[in-house]
C-alpha atoms as a PDB file:
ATOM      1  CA  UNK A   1     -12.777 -14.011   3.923  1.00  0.00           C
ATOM      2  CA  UNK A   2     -11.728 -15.756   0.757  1.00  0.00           C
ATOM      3  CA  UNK A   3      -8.622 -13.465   0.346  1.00  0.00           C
ATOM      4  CA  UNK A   4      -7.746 -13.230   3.773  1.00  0.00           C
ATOM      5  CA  UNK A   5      -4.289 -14.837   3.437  1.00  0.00           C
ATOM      6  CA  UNK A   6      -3.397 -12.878   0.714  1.00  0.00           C
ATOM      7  CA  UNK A   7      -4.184  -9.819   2.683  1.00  0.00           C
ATOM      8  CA  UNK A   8      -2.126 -10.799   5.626  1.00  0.00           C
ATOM      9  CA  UNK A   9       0.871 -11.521   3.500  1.00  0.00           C
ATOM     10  CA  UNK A  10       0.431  -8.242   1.718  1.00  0.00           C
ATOM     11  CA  UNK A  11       0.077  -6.462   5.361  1.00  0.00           C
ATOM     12  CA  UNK A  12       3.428  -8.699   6.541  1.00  0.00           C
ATOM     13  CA  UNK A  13       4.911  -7.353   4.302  1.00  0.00           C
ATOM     14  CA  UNK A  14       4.160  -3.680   5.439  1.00  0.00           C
ATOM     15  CA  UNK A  15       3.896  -4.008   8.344  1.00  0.00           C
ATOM     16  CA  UNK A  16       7.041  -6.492   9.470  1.00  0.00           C
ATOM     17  CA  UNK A  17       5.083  -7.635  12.683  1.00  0.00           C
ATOM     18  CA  UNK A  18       2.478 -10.111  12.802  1.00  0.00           C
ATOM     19  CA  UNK A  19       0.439  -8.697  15.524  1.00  0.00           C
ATOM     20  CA  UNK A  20       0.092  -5.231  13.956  1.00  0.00           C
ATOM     21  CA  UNK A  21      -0.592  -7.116  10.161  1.00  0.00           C
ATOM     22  CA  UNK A  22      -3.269  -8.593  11.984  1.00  0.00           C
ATOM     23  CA  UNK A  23      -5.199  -5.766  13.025  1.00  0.00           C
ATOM     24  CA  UNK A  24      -4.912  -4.066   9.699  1.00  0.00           C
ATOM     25  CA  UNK A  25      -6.171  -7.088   8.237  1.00  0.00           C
ATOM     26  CA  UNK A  26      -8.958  -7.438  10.727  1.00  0.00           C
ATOM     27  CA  UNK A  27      -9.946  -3.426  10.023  1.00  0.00           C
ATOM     28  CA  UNK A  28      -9.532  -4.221   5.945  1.00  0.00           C
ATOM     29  CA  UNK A  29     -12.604  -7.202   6.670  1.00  0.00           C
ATOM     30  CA  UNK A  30     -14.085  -4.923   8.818  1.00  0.00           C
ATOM     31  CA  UNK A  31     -14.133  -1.539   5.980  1.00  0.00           C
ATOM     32  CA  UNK A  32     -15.106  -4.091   3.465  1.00  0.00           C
ATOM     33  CA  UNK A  33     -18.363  -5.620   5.112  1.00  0.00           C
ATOM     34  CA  UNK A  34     -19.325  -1.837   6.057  1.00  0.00           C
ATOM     35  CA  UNK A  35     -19.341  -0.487   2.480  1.00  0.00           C
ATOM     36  CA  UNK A  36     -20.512  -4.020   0.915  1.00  0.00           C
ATOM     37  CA  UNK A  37     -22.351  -5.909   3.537  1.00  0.00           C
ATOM     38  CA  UNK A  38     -25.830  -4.220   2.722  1.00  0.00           C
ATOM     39  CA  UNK A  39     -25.295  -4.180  -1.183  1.00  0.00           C
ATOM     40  CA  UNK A  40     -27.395  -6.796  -3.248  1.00  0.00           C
ATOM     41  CA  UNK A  41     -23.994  -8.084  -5.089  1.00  0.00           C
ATOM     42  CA  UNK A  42     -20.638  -7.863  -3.715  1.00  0.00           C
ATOM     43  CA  UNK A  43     -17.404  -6.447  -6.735  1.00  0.00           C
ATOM     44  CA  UNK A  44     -16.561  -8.800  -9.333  1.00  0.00           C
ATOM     45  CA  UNK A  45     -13.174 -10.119  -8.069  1.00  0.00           C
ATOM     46  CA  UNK A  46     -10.662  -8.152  -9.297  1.00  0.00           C
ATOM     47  CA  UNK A  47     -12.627  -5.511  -8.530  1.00  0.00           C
ATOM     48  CA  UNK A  48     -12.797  -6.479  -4.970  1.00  0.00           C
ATOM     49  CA  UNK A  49      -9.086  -7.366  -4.586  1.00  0.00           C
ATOM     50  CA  UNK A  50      -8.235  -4.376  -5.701  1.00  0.00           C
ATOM     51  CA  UNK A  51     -10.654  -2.646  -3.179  1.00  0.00           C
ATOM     52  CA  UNK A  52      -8.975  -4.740  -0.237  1.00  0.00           C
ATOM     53  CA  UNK A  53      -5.364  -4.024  -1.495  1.00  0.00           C
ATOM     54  CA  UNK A  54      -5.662  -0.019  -1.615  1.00  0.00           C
ATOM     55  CA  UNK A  55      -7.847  -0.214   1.474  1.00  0.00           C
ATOM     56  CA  UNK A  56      -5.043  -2.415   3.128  1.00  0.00           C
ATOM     57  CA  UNK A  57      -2.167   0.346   2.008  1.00  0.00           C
ATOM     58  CA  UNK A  58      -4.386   3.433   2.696  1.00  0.00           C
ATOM     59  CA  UNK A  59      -5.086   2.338   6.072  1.00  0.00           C
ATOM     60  CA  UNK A  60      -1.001   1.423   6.764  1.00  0.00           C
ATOM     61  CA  UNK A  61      -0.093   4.933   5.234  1.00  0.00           C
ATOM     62  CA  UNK A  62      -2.922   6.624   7.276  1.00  0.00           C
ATOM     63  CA  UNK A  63      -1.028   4.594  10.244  1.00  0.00           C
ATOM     64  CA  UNK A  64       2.424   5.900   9.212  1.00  0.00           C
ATOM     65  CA  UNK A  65       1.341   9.582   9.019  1.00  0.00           C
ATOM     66  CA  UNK A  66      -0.094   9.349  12.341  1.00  0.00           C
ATOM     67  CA  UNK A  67       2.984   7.618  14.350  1.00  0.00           C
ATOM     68  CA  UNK A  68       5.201  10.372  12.280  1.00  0.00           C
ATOM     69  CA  UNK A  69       2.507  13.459  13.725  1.00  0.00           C
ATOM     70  CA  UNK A  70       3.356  11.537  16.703  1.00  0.00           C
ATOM     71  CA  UNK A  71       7.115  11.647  16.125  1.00  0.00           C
ATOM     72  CA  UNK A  72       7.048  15.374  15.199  1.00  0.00           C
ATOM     73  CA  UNK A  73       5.683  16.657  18.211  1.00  0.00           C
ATOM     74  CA  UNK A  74       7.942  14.795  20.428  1.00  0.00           C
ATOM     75  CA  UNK A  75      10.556  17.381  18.315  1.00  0.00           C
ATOM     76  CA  UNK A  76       8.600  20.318  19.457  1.00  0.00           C
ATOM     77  CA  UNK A  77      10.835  22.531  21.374  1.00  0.00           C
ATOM     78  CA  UNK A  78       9.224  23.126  24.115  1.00  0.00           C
ATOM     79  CA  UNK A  79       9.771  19.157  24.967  1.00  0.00           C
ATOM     80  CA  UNK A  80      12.810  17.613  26.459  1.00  0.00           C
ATOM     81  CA  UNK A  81      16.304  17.506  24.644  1.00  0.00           C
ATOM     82  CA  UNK A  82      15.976  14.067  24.243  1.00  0.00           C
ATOM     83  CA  UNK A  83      12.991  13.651  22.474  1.00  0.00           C
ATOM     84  CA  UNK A  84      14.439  16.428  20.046  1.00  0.00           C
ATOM     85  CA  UNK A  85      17.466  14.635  19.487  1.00  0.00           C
ATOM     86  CA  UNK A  86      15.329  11.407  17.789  1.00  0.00           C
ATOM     87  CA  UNK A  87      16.420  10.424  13.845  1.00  0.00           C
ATOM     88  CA  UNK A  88      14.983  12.031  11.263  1.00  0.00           C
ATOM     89  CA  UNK A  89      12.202  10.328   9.670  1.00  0.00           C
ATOM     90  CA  UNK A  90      13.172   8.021   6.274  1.00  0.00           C
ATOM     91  CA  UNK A  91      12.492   9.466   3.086  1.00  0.00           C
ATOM     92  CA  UNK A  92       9.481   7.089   2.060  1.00  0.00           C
ATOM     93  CA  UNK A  93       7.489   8.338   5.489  1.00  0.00           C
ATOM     94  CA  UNK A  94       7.577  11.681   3.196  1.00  0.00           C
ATOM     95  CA  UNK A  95       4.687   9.866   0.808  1.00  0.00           C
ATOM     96  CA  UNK A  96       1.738  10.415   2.184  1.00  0.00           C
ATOM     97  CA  UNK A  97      -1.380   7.495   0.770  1.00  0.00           C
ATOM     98  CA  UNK A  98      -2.601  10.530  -1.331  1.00  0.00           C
ATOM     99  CA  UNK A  99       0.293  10.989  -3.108  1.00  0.00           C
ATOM    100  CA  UNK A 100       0.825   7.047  -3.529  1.00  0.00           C
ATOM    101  CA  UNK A 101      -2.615   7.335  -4.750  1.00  0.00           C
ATOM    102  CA  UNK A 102      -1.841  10.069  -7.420  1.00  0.00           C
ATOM    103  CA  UNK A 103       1.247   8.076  -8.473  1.00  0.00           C
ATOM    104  CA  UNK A 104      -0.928   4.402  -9.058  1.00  0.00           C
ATOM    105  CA  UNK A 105      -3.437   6.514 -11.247  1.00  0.00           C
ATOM    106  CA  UNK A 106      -0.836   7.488 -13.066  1.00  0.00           C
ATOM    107  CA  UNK A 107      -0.110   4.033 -14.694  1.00  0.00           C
ATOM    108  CA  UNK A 108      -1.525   2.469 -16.875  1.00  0.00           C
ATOM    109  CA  UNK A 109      -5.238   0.150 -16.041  1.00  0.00           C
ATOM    110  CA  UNK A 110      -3.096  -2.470 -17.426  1.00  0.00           C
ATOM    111  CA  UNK A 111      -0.104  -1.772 -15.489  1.00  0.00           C
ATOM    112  CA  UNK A 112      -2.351  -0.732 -12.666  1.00  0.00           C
ATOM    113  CA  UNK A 113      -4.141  -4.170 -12.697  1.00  0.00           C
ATOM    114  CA  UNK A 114      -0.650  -6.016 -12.816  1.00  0.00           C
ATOM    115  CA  UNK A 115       0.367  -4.141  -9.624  1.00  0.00           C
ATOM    116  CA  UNK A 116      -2.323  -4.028  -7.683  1.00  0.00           C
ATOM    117  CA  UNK A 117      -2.868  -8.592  -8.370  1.00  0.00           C
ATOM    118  CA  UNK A 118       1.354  -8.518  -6.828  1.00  0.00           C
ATOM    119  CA  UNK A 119       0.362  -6.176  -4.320  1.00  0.00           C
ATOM    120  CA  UNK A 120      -2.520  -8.351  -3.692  1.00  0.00           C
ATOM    121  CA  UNK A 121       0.032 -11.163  -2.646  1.00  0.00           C
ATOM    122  CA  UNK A 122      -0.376 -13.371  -6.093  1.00  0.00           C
ATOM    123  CA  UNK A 123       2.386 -15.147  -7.901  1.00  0.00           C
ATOM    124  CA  UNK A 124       3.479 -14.316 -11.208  1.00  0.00           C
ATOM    125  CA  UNK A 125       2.362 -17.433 -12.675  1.00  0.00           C
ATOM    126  CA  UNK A 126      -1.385 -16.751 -10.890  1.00  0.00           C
ATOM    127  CA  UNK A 127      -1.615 -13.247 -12.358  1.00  0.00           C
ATOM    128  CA  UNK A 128      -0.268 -14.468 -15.665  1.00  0.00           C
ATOM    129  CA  UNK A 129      -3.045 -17.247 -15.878  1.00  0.00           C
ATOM    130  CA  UNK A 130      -5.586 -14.324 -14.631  1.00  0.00           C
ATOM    131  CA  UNK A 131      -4.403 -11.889 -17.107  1.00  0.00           C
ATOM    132  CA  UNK A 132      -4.205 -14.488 -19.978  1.00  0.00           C
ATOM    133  CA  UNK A 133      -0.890 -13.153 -20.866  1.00  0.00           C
ATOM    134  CA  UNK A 134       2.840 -14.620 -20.612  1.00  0.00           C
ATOM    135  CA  UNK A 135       4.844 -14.551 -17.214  1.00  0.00           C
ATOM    136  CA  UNK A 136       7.452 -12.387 -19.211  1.00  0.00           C
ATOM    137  CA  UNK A 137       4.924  -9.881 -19.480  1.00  0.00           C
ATOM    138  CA  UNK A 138       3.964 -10.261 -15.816  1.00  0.00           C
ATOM    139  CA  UNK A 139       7.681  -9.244 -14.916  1.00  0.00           C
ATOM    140  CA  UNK A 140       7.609  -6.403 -17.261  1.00  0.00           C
ATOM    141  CA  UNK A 141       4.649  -4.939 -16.421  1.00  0.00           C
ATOM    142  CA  UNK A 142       5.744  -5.283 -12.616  1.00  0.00           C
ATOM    143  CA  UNK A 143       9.212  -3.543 -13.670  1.00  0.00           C
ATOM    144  CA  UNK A 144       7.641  -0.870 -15.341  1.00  0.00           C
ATOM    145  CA  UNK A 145       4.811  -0.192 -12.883  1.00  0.00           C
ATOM    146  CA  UNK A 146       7.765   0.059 -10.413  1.00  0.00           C
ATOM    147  CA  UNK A 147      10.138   2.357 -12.738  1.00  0.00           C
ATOM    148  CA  UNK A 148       7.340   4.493 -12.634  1.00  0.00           C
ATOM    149  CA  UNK A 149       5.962   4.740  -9.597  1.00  0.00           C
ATOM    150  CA  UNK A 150      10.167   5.494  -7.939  1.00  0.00           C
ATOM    151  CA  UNK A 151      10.312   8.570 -10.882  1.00  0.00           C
ATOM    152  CA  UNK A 152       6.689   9.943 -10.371  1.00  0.00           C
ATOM    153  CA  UNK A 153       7.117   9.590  -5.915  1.00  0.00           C
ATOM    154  CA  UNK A 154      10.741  10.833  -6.436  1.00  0.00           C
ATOM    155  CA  UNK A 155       9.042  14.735  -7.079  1.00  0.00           C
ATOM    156  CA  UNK A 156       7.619  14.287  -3.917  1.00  0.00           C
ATOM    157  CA  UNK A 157      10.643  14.184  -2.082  1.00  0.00           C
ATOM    158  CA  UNK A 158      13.195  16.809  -0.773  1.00  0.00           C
ATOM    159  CA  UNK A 159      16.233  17.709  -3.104  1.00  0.00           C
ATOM    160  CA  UNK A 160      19.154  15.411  -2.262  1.00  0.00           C
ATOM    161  CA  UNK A 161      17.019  12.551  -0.908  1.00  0.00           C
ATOM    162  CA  UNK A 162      17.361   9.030  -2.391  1.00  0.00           C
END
């Protein structure tokens, strides 16, 4: 409950609607008490803000892919002309929370950490002070983790996309 405005800003920021960021937020709590509630010691806390932030994007991909299933039969041809005629999907809806997965393992734990405290709705000055490290490093760190994450998701995409 401690890091439950952190969460919500982090699902805002997903999610664009505060109803919606709500409920995600509200299933994140709920996920988290289910696999920790019983458990003699809860995570250390990076540990467990790491565990709500992935949980918190895994569940808003899982969301994505289902509204775009959604999406893709109203395109079946056997429905009206109109729902046929709907715009094409944006390339990000492409990623599915695997592949985002894939592409966060592939940085670096200190990267990785660096990313996941932003992600996690904290400052650069708070995960500088966390990290013991300089807020130029912060902003590096966050550059690179972001250099690499567009060039490793950009295989993932069709030819031609952006």
């Amino acid at each position: 409950m401690q890091r439950q405005s952190r969460l919500m800003a982090q699902a805002m920021n997903l999610c664009g609607d505060e109803t919606d960021a709500e409920d995600l937020v509200q299933e994140v709590i709920l996920r988290f008490i289910q696999e920790f509630g019983k458990k003699e010691a809860l995570p250390s806390v990076p540990s467990g803000e790491a565990w709500l932030v992935r949980t918190l994007s895994n569940l808003f991909f899982g969301q994505c892919r289902r509204l775009r299933t959604r999406v893709n039969g109203a395109r079946d041809p056997a429905l009206s002309e109109e729902a046929r005629e709907s715009a094409p999907a944006p390339a990000y809806e492409a990623i599915t929370s695997e592949q985002f997965s894939e592409a966060l393992a592939s940085l670096s734990p200190k990267i990785r950490e660096t990313f996941a405290l932003r992600e996690g709705g904290k400052k650069y000055e708070e995960i500088a002070t966390l990290l013991g490290i300089p807020v130029g490093t912060v902003k590096k760190r966050l550059h690179d983790a972001r250099t690499k994450l567009r060039e490793y998701l950009q295989t993932f995409l069709l030819p031609g996309v952006p």
